[in-house]
PDB file of N, CA and C in Angstrom:
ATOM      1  N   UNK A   1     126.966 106.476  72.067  1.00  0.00           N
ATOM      2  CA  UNK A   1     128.269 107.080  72.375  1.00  0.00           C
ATOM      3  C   UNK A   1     128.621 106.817  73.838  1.00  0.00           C
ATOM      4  N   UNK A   2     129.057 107.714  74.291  1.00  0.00           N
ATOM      5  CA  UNK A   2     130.114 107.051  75.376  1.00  0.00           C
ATOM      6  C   UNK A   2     129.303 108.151  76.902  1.00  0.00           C
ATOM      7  N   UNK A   3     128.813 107.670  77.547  1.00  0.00           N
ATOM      8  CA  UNK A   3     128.596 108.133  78.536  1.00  0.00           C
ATOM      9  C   UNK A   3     129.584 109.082  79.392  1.00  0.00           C
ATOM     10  N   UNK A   4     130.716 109.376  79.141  1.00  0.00           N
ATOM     11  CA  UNK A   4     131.506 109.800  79.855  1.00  0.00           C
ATOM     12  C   UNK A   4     132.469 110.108  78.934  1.00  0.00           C
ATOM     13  N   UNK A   5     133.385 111.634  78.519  1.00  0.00           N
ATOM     14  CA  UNK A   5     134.473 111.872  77.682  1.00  0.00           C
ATOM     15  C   UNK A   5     135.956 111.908  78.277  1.00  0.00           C
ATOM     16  N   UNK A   6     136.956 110.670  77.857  1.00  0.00           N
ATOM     17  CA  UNK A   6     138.176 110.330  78.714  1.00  0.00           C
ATOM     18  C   UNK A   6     138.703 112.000  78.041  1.00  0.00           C
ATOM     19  N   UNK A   7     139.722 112.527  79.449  1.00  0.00           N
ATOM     20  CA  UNK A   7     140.265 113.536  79.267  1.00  0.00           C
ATOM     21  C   UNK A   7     142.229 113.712  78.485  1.00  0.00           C
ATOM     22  N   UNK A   8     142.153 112.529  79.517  1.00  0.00           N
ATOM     23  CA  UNK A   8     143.831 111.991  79.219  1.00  0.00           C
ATOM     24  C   UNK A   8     143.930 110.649  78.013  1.00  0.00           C
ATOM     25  N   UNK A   9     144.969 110.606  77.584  1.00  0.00           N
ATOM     26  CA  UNK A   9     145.013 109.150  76.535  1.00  0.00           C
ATOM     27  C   UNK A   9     144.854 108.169  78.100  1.00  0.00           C
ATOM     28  N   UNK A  10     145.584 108.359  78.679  1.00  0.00           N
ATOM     29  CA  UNK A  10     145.945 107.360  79.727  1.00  0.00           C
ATOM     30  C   UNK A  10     144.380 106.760  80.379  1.00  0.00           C
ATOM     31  N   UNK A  11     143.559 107.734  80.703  1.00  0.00           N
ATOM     32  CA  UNK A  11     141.959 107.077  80.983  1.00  0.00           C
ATOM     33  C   UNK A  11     141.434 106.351  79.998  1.00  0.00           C
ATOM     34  N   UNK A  12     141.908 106.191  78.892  1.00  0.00           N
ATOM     35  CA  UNK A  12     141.029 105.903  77.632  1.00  0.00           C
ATOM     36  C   UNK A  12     141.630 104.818  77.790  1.00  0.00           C
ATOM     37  N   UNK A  13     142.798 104.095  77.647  1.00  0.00           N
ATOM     38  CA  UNK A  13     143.784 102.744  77.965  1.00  0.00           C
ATOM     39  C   UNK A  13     143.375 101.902  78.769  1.00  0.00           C
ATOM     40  N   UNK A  14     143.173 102.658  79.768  1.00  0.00           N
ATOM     41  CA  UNK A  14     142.930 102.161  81.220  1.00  0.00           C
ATOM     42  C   UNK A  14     141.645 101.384  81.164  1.00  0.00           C
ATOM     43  N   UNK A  15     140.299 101.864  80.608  1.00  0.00           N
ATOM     44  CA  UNK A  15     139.360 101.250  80.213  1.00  0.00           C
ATOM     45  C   UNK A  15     139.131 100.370  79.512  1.00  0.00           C
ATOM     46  N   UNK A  16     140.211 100.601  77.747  1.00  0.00           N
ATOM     47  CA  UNK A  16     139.700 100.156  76.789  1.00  0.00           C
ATOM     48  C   UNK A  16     140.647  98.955  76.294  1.00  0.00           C
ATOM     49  N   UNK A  17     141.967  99.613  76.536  1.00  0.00           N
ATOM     50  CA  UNK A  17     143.640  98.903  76.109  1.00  0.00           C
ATOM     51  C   UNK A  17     144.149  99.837  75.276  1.00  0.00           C
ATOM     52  N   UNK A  18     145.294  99.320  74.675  1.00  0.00           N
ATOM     53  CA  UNK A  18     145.761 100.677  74.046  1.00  0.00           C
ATOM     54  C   UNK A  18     145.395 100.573  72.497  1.00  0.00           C
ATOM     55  N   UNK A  19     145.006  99.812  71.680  1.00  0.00           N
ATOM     56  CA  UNK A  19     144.249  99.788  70.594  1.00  0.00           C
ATOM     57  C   UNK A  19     143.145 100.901  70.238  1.00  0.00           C
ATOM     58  N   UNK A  20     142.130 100.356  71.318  1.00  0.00           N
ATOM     59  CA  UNK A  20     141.161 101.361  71.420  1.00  0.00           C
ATOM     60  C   UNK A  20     141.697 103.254  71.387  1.00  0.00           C
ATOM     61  N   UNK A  21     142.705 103.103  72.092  1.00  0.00           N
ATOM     62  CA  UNK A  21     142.985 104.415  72.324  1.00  0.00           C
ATOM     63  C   UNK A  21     144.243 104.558  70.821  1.00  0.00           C
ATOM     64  N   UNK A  22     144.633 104.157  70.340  1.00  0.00           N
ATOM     65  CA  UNK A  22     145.107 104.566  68.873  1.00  0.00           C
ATOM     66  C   UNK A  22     143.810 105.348  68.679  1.00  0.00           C
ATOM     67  N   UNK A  23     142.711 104.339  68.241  1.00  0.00           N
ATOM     68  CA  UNK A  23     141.828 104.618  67.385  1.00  0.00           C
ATOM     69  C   UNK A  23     140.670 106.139  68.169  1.00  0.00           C
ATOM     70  N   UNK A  24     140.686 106.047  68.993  1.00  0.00           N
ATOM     71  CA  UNK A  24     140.124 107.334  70.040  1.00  0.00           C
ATOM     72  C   UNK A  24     140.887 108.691  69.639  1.00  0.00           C
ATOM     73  N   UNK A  25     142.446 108.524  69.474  1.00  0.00           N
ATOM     74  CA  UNK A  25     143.368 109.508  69.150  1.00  0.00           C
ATOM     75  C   UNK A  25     142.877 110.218  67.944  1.00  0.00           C
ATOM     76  N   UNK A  26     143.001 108.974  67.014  1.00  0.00           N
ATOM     77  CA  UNK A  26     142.396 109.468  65.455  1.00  0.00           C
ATOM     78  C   UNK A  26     140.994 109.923  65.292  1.00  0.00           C
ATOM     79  N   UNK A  27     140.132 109.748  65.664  1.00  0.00           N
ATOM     80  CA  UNK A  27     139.375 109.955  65.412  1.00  0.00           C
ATOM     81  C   UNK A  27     138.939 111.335  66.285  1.00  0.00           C
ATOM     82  N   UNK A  28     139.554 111.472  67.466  1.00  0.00           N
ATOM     83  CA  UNK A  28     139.513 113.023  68.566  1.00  0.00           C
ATOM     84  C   UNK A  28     139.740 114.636  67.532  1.00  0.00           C
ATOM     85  N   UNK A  29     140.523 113.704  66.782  1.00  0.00           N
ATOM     86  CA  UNK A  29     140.752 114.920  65.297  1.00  0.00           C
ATOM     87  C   UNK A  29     139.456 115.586  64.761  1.00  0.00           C
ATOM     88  N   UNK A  30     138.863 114.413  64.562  1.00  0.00           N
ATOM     89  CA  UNK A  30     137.668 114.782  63.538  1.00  0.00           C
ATOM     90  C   UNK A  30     136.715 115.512  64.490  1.00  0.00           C
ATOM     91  N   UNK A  31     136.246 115.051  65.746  1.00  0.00           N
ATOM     92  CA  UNK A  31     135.166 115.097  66.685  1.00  0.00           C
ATOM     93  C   UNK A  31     135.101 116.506  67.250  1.00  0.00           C
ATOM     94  N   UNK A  32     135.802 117.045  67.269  1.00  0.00           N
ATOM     95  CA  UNK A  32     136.343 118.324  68.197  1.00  0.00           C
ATOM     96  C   UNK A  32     136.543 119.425  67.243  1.00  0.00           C
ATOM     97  N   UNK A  33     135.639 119.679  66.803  1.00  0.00           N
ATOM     98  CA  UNK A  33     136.235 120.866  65.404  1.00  0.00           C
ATOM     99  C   UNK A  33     135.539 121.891  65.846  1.00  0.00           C
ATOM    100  N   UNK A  34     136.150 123.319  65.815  1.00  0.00           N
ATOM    101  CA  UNK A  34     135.669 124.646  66.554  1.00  0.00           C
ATOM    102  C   UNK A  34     134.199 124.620  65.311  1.00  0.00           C
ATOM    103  N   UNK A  35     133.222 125.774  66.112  1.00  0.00           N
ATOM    104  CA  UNK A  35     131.723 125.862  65.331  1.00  0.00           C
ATOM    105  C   UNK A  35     132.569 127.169  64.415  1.00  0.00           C
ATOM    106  N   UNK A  36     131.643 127.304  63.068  1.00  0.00           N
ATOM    107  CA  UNK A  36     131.583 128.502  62.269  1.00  0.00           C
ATOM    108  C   UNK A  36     131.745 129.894  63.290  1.00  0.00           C
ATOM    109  N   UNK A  37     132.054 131.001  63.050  1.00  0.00           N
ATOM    110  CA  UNK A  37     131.821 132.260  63.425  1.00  0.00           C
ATOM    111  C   UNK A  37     130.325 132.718  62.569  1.00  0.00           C
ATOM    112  N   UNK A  38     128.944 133.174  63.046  1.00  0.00           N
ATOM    113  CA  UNK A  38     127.951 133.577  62.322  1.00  0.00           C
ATOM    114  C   UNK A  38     128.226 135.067  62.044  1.00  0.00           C
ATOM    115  N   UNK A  39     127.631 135.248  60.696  1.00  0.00           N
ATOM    116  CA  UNK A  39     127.317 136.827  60.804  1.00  0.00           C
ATOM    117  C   UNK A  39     126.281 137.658  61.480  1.00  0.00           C
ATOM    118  N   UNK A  40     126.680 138.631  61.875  1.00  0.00           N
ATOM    119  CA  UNK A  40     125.815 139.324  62.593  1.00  0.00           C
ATOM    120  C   UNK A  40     124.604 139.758  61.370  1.00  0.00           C
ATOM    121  N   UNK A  41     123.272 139.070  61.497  1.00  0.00           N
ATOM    122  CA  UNK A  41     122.453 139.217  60.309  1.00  0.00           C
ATOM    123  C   UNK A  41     121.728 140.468  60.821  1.00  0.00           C
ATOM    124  N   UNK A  42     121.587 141.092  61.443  1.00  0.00           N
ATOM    125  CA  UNK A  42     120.756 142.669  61.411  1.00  0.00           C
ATOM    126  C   UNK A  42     121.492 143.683  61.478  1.00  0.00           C
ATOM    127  N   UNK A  43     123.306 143.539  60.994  1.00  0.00           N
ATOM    128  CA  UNK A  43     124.211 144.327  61.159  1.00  0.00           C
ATOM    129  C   UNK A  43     124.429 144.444  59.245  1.00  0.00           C
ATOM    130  N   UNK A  44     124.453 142.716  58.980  1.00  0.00           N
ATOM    131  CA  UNK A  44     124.469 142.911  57.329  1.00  0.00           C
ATOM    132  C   UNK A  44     123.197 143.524  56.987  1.00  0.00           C
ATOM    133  N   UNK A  45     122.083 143.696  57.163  1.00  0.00           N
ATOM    134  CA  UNK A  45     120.741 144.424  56.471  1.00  0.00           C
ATOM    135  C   UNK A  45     121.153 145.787  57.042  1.00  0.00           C
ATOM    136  N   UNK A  46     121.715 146.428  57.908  1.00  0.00           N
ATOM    137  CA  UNK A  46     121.927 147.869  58.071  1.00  0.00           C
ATOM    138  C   UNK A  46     123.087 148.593  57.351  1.00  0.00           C
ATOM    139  N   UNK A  47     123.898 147.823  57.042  1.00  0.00           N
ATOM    140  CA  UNK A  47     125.197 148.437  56.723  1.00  0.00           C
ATOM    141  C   UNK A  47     125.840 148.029  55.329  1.00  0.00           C
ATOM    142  N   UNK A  48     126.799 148.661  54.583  1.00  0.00           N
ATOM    143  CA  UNK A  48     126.964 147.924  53.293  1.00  0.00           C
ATOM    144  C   UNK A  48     128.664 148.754  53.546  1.00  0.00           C
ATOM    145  N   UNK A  49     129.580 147.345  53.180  1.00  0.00           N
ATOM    146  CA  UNK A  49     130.774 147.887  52.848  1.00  0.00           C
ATOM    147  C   UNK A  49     131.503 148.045  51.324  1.00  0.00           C
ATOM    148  N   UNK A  50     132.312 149.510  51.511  1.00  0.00           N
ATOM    149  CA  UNK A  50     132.524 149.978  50.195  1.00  0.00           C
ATOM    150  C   UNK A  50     133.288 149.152  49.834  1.00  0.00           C
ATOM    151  N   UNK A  51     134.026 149.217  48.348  1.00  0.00           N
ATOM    152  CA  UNK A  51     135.551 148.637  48.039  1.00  0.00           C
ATOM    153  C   UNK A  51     136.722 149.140  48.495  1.00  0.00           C
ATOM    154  N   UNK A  52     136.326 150.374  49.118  1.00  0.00           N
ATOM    155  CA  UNK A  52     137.804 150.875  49.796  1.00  0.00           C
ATOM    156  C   UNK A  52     137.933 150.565  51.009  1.00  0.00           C
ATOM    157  N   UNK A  53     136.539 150.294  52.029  1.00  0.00           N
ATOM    158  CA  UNK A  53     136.986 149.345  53.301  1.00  0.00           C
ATOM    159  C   UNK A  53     135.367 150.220  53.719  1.00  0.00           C
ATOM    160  N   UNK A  54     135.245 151.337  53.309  1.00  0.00           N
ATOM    161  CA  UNK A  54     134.379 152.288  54.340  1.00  0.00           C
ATOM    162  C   UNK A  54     132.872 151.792  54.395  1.00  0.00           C
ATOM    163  N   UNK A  55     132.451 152.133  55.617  1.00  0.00           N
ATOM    164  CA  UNK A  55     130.853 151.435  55.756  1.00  0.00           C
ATOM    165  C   UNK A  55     129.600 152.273  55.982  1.00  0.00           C
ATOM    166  N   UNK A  56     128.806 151.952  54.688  1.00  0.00           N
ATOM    167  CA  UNK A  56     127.836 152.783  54.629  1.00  0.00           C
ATOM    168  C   UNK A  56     126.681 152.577  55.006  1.00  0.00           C
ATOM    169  N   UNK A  57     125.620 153.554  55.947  1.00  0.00           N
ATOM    170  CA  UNK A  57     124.515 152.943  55.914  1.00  0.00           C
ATOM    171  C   UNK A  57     123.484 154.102  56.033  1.00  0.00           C
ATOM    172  N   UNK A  58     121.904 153.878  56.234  1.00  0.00           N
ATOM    173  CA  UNK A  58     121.175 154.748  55.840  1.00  0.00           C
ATOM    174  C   UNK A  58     120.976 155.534  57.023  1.00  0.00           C
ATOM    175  N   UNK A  59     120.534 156.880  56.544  1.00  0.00           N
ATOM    176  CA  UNK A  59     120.059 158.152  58.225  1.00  0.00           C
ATOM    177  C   UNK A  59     118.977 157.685  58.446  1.00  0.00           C
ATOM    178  N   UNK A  60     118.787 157.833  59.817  1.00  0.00           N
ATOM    179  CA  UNK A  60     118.021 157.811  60.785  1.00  0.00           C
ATOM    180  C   UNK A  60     116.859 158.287  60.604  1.00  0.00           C
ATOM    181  N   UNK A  61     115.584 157.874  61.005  1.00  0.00           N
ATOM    182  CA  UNK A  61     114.323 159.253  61.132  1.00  0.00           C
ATOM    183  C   UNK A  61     114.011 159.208  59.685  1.00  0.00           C
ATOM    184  N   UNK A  62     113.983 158.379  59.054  1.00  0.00           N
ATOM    185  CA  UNK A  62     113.367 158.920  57.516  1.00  0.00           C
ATOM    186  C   UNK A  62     111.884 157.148  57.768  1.00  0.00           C
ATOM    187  N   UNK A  63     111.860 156.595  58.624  1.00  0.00           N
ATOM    188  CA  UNK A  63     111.057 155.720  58.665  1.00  0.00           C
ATOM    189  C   UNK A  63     109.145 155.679  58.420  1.00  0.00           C
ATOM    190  N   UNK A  64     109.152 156.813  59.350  1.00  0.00           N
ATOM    191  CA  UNK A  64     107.899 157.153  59.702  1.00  0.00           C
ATOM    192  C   UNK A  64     107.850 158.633  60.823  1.00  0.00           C
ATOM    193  N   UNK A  65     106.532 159.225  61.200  1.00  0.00           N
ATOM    194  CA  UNK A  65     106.600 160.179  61.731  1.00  0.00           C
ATOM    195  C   UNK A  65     107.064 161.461  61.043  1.00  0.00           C
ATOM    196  N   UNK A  66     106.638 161.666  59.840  1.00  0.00           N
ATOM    197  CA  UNK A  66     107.821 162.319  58.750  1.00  0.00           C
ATOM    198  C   UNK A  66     107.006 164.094  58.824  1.00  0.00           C
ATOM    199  N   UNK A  67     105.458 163.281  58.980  1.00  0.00           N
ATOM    200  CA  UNK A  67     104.577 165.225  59.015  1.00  0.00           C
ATOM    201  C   UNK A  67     105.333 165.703  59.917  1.00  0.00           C
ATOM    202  N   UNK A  68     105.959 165.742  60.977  1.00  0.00           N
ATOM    203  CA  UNK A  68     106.038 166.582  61.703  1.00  0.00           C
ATOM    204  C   UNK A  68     107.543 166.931  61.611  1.00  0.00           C
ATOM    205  N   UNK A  69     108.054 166.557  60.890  1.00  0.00           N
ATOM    206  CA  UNK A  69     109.539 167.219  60.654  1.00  0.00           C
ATOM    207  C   UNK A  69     109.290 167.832  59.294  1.00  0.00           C
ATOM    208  N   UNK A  70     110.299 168.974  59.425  1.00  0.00           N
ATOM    209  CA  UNK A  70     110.689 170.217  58.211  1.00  0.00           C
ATOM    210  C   UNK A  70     110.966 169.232  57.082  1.00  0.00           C
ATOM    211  N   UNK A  71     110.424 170.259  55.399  1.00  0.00           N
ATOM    212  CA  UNK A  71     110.825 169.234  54.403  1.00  0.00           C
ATOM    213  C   UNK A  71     112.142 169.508  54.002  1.00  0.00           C
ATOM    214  N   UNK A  72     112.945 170.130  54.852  1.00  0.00           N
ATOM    215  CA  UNK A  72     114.143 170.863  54.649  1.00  0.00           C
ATOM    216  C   UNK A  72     114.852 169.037  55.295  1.00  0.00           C
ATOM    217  N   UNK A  73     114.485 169.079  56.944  1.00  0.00           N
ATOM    218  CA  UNK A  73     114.739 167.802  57.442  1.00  0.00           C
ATOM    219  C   UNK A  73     114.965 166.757  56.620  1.00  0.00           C
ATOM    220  N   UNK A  74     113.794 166.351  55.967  1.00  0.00           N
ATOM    221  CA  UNK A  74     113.385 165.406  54.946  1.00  0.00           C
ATOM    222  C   UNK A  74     114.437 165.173  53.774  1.00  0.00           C
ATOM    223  N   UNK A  75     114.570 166.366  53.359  1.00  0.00           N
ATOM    224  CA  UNK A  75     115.593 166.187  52.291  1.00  0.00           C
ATOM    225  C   UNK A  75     116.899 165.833  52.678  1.00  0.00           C
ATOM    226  N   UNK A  76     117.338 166.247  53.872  1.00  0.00           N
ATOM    227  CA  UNK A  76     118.981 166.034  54.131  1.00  0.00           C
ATOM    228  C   UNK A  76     118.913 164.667  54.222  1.00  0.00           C
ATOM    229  N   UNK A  77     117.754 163.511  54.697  1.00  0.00           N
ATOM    230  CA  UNK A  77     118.081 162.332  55.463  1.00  0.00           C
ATOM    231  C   UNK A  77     117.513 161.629  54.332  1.00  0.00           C
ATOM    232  N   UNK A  78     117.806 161.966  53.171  1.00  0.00           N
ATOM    233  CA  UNK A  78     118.112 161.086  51.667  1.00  0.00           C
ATOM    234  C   UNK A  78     119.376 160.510  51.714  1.00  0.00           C
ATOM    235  N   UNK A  79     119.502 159.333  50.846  1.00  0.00           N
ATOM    236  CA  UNK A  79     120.231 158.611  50.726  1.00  0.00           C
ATOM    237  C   UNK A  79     120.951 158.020  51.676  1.00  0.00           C
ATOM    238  N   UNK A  80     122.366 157.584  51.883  1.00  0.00           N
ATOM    239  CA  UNK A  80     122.933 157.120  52.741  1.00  0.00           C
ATOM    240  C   UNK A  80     124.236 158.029  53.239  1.00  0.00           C
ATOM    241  N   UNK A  81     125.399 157.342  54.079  1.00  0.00           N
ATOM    242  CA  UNK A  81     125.589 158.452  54.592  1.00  0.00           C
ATOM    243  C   UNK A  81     127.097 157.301  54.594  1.00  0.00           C
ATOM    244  N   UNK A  82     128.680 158.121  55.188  1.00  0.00           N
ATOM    245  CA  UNK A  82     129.621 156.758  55.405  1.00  0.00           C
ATOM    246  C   UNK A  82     130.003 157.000  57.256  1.00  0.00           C
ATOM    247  N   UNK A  83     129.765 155.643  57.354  1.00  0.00           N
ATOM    248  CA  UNK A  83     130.081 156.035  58.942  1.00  0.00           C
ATOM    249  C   UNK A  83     131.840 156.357  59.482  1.00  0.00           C
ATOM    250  N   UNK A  84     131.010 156.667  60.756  1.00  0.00           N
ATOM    251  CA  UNK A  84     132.837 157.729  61.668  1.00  0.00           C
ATOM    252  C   UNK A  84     133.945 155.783  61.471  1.00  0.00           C
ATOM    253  N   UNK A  85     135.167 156.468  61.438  1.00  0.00           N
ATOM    254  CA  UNK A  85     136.215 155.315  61.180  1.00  0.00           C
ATOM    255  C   UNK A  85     135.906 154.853  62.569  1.00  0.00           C
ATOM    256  N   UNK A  86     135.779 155.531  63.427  1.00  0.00           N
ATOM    257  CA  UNK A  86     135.654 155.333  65.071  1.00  0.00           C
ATOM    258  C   UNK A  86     135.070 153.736  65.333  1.00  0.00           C
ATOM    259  N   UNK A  87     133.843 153.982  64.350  1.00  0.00           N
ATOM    260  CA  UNK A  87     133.120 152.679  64.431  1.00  0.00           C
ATOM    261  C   UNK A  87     132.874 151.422  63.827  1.00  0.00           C
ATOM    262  N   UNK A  88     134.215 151.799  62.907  1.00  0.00           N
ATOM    263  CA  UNK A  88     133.706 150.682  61.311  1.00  0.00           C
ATOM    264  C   UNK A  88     134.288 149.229  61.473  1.00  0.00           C
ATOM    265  N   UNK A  89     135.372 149.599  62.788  1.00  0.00           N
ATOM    266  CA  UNK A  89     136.086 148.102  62.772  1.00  0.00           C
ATOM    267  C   UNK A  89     135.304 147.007  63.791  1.00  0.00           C
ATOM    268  N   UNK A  90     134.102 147.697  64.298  1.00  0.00           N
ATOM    269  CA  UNK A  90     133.381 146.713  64.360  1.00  0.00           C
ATOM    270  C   UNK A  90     131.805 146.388  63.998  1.00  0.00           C
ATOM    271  N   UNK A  91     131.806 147.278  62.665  1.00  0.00           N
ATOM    272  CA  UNK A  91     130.851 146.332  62.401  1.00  0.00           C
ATOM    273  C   UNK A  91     131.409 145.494  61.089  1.00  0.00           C
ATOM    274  N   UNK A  92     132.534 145.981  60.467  1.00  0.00           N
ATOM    275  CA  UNK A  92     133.120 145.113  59.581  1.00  0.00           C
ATOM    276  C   UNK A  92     133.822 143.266  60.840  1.00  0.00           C
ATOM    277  N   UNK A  93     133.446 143.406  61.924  1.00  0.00           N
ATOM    278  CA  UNK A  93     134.171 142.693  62.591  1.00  0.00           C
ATOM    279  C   UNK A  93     133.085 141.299  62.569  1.00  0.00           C
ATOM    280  N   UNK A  94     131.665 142.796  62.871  1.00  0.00           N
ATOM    281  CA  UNK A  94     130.421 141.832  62.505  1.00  0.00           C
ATOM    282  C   UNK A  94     129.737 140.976  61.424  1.00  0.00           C
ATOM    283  N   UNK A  95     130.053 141.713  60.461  1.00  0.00           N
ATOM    284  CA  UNK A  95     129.892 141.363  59.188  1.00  0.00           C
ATOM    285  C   UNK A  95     130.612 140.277  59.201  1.00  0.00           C
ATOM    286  N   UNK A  96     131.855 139.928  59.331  1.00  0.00           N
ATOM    287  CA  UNK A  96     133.218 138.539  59.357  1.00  0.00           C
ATOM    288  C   UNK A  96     133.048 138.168  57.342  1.00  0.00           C
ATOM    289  N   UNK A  97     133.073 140.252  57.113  1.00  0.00           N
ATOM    290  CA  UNK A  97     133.369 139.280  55.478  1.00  0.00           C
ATOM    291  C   UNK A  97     132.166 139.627  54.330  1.00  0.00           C
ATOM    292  N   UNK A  98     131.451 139.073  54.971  1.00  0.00           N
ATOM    293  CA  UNK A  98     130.061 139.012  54.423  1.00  0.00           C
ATOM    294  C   UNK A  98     129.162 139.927  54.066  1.00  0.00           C
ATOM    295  N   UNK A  99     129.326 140.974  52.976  1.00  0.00           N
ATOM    296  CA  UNK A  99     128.297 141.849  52.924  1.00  0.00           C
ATOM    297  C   UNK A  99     127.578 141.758  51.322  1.00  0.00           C
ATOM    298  N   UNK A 100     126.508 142.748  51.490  1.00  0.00           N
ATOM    299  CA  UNK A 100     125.627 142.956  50.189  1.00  0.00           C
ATOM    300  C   UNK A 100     126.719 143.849  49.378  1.00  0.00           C
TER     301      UNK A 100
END
């Protein structure tokens, strides 16, 4: 490839003639294409979005360390939970789409 990327058509001419630079034009199309947006992958394993938009994910503290909390504790931090609207537009922002 080219040691050096002409900025203007006019540098590319100047070097090549103007043939070359048709064909530089056309092909600048293809070469230059923005990257994917990724998903945030430890945002999709935490979170799951509903069909109505809302995003759910699991409580806290139910991992480990469990003897020493109440089984009263224990029981509330069953299942999952839907998060504050406050916060959902970005992890649906993170997600870009993509959920379980």
């Amino acid at each position: 490839m080219w040691s050096w990327i002409p900025r203007h058509r006019g540098d590319f001419e100047h070097f090549h003639g103007n043939q070359a630079a048709k064909r530089f034009k056309l092909s600048q199309q293809v070469r230059f294409v923005m990257t994917k947006q990724k998903t945030h992958k430890s945002t999709k394993k935490r979170f799951r979005l509903t069909a109505s938009g809302k995003v759910k994910h699991r409580k806290c503290g139910t991992s480990h360390l469990a003897i020493s909390k109440p089984a009263k504790k224990i029981r509330q931090l069953r299942g999952t939970r839907v998060l504050e609207p406050s916060m959902t537009r970005a992890i649906v922002d993170a997600l870009r789409g993509n959920s379980y």
